[in-house]
Protein backbone atom coordinates (compact mmCIF):
# COMPACT_ATOMS: atom_id res chain seq x y z
CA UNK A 1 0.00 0.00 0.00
CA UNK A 2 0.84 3.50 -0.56
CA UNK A 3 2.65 5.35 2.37
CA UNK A 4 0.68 8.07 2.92
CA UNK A 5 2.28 11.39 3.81
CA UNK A 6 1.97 13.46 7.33
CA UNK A 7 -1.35 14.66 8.39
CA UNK A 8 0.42 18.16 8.14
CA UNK A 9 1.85 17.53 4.97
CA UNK A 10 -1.59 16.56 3.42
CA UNK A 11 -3.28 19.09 1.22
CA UNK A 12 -7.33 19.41 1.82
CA UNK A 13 -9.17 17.27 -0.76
CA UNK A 14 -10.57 19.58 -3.53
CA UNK A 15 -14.24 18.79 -3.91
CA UNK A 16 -15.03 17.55 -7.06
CA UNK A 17 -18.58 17.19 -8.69
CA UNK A 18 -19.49 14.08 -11.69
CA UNK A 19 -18.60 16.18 -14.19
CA UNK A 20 -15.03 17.15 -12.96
CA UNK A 21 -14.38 13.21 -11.80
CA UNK A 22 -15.53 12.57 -15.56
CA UNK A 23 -12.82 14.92 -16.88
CA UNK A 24 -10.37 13.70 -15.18
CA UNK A 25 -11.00 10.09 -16.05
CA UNK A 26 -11.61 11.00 -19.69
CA UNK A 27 -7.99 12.29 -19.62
CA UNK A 28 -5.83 9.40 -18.26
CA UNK A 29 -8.09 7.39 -20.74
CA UNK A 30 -6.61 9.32 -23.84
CA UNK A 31 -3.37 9.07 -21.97
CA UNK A 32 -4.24 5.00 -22.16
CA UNK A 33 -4.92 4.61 -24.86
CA UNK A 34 -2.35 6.44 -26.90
CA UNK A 35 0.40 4.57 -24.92
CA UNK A 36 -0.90 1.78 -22.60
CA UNK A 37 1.65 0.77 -20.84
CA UNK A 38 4.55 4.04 -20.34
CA UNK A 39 7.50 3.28 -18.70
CA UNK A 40 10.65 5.49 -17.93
CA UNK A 41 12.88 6.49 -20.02
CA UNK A 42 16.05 5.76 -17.95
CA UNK A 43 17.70 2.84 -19.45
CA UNK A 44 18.14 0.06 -16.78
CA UNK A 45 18.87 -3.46 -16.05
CA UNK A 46 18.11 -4.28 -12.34
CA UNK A 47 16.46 -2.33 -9.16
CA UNK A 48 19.84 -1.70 -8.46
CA UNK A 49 21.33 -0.01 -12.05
CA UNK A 50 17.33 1.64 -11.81
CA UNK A 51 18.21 3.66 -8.52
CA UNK A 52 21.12 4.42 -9.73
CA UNK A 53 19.95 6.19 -12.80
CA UNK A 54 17.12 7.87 -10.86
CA UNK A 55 19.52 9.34 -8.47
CA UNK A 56 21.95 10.67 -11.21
CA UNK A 57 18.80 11.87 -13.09
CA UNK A 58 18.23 14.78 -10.26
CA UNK A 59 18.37 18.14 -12.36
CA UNK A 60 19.49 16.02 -15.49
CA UNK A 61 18.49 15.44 -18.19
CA UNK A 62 17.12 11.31 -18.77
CA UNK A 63 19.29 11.38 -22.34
CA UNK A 64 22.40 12.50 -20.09
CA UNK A 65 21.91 9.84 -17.71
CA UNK A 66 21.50 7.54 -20.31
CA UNK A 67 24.27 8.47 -22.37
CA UNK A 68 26.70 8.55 -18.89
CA UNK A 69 25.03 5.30 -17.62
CA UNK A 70 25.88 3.21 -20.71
CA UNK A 71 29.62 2.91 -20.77
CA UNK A 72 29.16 3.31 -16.04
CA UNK A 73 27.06 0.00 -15.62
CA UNK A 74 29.23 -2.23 -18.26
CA UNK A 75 31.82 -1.52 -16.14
CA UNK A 76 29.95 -1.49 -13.04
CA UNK A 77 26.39 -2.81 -12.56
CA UNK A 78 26.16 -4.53 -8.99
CA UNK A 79 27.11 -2.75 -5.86
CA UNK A 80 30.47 -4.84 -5.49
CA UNK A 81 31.80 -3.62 -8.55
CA UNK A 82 30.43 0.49 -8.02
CA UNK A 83 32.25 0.30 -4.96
CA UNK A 84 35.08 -1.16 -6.59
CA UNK A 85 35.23 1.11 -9.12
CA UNK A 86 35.90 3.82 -6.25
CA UNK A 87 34.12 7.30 -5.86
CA UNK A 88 37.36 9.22 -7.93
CA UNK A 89 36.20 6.85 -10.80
CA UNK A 90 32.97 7.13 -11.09
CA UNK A 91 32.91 10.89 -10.89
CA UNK A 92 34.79 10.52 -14.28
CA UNK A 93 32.55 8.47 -15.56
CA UNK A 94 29.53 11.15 -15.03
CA UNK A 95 31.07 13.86 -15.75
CA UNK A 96 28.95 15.22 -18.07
CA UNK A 97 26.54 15.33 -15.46
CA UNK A 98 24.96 17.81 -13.13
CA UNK A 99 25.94 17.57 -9.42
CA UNK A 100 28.68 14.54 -10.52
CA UNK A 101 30.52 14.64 -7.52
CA UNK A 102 27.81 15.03 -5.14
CA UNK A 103 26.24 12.47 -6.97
CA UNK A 104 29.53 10.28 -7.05
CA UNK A 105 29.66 10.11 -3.77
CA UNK A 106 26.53 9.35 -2.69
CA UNK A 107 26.22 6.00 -4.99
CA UNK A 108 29.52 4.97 -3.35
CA UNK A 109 27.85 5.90 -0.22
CA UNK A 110 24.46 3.68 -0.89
CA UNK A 111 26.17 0.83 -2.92
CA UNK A 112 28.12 0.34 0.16
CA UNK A 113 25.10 0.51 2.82
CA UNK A 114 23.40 -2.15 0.33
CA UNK A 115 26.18 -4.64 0.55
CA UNK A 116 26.69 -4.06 4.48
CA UNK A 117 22.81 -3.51 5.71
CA UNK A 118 20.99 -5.28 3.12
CA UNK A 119 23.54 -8.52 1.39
CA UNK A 120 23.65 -6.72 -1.73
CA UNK A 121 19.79 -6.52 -2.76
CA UNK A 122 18.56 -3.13 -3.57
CA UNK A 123 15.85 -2.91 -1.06
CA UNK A 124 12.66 -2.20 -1.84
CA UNK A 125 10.58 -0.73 0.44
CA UNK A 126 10.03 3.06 0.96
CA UNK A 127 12.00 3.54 4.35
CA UNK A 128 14.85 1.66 3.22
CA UNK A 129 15.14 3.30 0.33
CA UNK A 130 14.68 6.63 1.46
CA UNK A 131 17.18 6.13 4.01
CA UNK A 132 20.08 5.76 1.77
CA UNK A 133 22.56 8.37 0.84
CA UNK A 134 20.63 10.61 -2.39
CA UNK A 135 17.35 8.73 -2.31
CA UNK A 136 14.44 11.04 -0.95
CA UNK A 137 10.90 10.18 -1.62
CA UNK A 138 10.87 11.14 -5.07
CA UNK A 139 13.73 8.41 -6.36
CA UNK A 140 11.79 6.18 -3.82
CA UNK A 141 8.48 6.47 -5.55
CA UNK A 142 9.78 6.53 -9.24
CA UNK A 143 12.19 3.31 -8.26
CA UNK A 144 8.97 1.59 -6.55
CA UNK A 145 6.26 2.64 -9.28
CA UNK A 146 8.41 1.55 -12.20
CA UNK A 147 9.46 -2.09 -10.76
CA UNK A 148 5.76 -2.37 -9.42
CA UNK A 149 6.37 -2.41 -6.05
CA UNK A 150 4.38 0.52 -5.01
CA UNK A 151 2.00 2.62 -6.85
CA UNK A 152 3.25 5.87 -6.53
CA UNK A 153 3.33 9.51 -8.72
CA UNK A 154 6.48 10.86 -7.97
CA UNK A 155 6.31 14.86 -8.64
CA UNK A 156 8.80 16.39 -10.75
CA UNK A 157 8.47 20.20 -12.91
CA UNK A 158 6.94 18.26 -15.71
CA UNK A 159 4.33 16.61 -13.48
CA UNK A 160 3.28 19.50 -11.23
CA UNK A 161 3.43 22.33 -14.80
CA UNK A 162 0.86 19.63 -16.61
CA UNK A 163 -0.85 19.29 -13.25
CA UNK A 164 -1.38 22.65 -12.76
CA UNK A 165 -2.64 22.97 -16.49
CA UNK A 166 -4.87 20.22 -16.46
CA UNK A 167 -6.79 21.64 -13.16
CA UNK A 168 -6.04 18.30 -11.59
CA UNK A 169 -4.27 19.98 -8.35
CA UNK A 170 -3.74 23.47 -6.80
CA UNK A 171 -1.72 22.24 -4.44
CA UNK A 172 1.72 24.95 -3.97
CA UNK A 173 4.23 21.99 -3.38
CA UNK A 174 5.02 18.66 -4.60
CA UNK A 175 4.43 16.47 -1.37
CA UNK A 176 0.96 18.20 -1.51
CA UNK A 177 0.61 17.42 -5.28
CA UNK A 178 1.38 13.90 -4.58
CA UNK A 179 -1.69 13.66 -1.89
CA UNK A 180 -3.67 15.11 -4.58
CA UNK A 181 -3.23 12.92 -7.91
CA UNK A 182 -3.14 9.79 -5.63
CA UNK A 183 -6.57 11.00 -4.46
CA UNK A 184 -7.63 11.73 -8.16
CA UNK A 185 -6.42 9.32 -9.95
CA UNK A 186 -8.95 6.02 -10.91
CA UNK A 187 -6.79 3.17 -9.00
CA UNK A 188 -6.31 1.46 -12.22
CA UNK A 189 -4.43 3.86 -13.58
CA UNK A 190 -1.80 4.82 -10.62
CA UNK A 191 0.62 3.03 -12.21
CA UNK A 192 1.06 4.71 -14.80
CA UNK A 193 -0.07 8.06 -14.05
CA UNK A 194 3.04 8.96 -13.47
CA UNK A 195 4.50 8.44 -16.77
CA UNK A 196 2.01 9.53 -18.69
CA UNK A 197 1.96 13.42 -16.98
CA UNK A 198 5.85 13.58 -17.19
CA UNK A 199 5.77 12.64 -21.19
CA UNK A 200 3.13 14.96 -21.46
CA UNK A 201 5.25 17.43 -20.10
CA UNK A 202 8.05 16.43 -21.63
CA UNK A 203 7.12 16.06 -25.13
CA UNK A 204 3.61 17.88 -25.54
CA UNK A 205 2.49 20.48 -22.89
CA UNK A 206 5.96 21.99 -22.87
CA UNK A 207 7.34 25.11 -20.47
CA UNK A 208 7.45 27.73 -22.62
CA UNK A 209 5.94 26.87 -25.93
CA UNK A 210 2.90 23.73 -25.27
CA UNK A 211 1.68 22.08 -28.26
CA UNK A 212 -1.67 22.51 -27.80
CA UNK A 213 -2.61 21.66 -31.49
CA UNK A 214 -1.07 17.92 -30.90
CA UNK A 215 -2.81 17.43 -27.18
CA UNK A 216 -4.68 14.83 -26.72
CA UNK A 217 -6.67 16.63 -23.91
CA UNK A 218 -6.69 20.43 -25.48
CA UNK A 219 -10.75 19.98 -25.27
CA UNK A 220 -10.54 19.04 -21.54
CA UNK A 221 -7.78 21.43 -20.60
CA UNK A 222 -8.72 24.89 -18.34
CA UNK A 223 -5.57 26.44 -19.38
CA UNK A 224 -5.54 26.21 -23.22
CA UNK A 225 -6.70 29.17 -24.25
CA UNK A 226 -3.70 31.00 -21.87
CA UNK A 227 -1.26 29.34 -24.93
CA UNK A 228 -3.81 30.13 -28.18
């Protein structure tokens, strides 16, 4: 089951009428249907090679990380051999990263907790996760939602812009979003809902410039006619 956040933390449900609940389920059916089953972009081979990606993937860009992460994980893909490798290493290796050495050493840092705390399996289970070195409850969520551990819409800018646009929250921060689209969101789709509002984001309702000619949801959207 979800973890749900703080009681303080929580943002107060927005009432919503049939006709709003109908919008909103209208739009993650679009989102369905055009791709049914999204899944990140980060290229990955394990839980383990997955958190690591997400964490280097803070204020970069997912082609980056791949592009860094290619050459990193055939030389080091387990925690044995990231620690091996050394923290001097891999700062090298992501360079052309954001944040490398900050990053550098904290999968040094968690690739050695997982080897002494947990025998070398990537745990998988919010607190765990969220206590190691880099992992807050974002990575935690998008690590958890994309192995399908734990449903879970992990709020980046792309996800809180297109929520914003879409009307589905008002909430001012992204723990507060998070409350929100879980409360939203027809269970069935949780899974996925996360995907689907960061590629719209990504590739679609854009920061500056949204291509409101080539959304799905233009009709259902409150904000389109700020972008005509």
């Amino acid at each position: 089951m979800p973890q749900l956040l703080p009681r303080s933390q929580k943002s107060r449900p927005q009432r919503r009428g049939p006709a709003e609940r109908a919008r909103i389920a209208t739009i993650f059916a679009r989102f369905a249907a055009a791709e049914p089953e999204p899944r990140t972009e980060l290229n990955y081979s394990s839980a383990f090679t997955l958190l690591v990606a997400v964490v280097l993937s803070a204020q970069a860009t997912d082609i980056s990380v791949n592009k860094a992460c290619g050459p990193l994980f055939s030389l080091a893909s387990t925690p044995q051999a990231m620690v091996a490798l050394g923290e001097t290493a891999l700062a090298r290796a992501i360079s052309s990263i954001g944040l490398f050495n900050t990053k550098a050493r904290n999968v040094i840092a968690l690739s050695r907790i997982i080897l002494e705390q947990f025998g070398g399996e990537t745990p998988l289970d919010r607190v765990a996760l969220e206590s190691l070195p880099g992992v807050g409850r974002k990575t935690a969520s998008v690590v958890l939602n994309e192995l399908g551990v734990e449903p879970a819409i992990a709020v980046d800018t792309h996800v809180f812009r297109v929520a914003k646009r879409l009307g589905l929250s008002t909430a001012q921060t992204p723990q507060k979003m998070e409350q929100d689209l879980m409360d939203l969101t027809p269970t069935d789709r949780r899974t996925r809902a996360h995907h689907w509002l960061i590629l719209h984001g990504r590739y679609c309702c854009t920061a500056r410039k949204p291509r409101c000619a080539a959304c799905l949801v233009a009709d259902l959207c409150p904000s389109r006619d700020l972008f005509a």
